[in-house]
C-alpha atoms as a PDB file:
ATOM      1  CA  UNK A   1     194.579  -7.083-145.282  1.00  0.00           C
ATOM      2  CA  UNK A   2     192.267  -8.262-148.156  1.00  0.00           C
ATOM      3  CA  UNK A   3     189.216  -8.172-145.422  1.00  0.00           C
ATOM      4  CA  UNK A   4     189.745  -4.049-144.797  1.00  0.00           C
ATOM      5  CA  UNK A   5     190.290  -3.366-148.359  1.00  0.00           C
ATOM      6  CA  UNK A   6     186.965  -5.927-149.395  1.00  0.00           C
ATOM      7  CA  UNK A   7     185.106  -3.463-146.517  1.00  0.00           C
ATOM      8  CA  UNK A   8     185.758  -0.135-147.834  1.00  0.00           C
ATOM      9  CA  UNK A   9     185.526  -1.570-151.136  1.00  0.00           C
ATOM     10  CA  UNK A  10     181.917  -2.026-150.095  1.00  0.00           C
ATOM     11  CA  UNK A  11     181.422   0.570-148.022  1.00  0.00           C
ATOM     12  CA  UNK A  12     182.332   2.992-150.555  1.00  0.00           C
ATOM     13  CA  UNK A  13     180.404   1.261-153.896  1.00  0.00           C
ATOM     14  CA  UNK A  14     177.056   0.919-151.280  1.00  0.00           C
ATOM     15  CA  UNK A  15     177.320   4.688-150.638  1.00  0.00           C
ATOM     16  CA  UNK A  16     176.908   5.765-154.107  1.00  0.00           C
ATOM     17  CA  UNK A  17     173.593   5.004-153.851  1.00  0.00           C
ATOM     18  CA  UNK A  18     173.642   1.681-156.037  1.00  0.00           C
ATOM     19  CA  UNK A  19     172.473  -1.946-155.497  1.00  0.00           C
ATOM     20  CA  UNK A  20     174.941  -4.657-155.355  1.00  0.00           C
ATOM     21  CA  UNK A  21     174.925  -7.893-154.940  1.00  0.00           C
ATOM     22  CA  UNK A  22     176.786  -9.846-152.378  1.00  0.00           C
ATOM     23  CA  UNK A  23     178.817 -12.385-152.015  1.00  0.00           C
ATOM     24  CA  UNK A  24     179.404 -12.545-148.346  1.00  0.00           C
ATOM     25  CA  UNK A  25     176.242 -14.117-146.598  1.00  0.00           C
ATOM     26  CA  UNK A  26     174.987 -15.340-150.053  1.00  0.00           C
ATOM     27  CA  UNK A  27     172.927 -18.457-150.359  1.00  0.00           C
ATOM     28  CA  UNK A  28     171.855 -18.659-154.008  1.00  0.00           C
ATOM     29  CA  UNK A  29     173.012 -15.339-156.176  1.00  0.00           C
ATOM     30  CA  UNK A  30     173.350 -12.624-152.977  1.00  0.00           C
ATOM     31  CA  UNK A  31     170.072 -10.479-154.318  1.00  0.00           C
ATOM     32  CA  UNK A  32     168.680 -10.944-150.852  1.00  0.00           C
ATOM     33  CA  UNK A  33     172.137  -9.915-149.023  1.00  0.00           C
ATOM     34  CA  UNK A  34     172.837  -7.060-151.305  1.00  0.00           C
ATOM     35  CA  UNK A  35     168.892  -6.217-150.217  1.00  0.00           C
ATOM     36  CA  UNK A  36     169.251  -6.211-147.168  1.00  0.00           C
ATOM     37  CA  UNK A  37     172.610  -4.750-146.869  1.00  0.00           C
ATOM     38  CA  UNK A  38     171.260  -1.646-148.802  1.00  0.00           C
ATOM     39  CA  UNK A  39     168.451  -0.529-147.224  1.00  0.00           C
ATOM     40  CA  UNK A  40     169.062  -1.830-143.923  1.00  0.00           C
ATOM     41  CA  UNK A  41     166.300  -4.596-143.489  1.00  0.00           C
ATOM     42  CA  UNK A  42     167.326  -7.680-141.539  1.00  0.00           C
ATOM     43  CA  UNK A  43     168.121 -10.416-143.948  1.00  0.00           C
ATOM     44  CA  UNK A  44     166.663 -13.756-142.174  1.00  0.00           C
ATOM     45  CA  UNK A  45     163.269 -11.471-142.469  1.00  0.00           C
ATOM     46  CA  UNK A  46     163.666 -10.649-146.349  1.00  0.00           C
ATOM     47  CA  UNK A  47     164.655 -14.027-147.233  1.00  0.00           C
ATOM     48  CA  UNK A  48     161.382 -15.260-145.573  1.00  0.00           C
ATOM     49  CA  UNK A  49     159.422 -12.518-147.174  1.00  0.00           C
ATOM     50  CA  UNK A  50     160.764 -13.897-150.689  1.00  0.00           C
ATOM     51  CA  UNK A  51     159.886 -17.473-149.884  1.00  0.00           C
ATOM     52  CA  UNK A  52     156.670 -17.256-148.879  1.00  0.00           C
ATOM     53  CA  UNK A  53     156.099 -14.641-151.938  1.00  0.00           C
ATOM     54  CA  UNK A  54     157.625 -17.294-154.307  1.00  0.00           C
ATOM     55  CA  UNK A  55     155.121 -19.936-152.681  1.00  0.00           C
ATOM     56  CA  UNK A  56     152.209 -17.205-153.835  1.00  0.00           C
ATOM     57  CA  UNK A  57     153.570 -15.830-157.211  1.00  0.00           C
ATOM     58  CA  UNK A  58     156.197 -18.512-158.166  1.00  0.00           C
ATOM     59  CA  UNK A  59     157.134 -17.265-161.482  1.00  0.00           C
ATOM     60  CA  UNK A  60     156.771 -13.254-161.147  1.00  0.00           C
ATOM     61  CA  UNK A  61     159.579 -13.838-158.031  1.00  0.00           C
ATOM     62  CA  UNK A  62     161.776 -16.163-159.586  1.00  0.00           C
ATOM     63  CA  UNK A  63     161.586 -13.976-163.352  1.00  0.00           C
ATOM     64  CA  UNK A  64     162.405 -10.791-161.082  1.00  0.00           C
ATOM     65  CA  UNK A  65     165.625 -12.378-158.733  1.00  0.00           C
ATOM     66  CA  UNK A  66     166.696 -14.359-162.136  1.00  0.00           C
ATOM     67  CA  UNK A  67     166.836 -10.627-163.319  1.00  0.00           C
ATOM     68  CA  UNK A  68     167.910  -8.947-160.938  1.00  0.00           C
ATOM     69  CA  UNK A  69     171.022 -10.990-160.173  1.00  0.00           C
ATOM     70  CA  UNK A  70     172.079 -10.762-164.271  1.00  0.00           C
ATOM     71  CA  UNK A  71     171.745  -7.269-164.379  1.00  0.00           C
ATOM     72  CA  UNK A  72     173.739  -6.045-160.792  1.00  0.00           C
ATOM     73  CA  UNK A  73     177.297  -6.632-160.011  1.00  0.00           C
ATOM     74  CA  UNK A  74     178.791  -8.629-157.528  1.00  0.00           C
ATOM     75  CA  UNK A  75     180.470  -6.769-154.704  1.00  0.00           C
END
């Protein structure tokens, strides 16, 4: 029962338009998941896209997810 109400609990927060993070796929802090998850881009893809940007611009990537994962909730 906690698994349908954790769904439309995320269903419903994702269709108001804001960014999330989350928990379920996670690896680090869920920025890429909650990424992916809200606009719909494959996650194996972003998470690649981020790596090889952090190999490129180390500290402008890691500043931004650091960032980004204080300042959005966790779904």
């Amino acid at each position: 029962m906690k698994q349908k109400y954790s769904s439309y609990r995320e269903e419903y927060l994702s269709s108001k338009g804001r960014f999330y993070r989350r928990s379920q796929n996670a690896k680090l802090l869920g920025v890429c998941s909650g990424l992916s998850y809200r606009f719909n881009l494959n996650l194996t893809h972003l998470r690649i896209v981020v790596a090889v940007a952090a190999i490129f611009f180390t500290a402008p990537v890691i500043v931004g997810y650091c960032v980004t994962a204080l300042l959005t909730d966790r779904i």
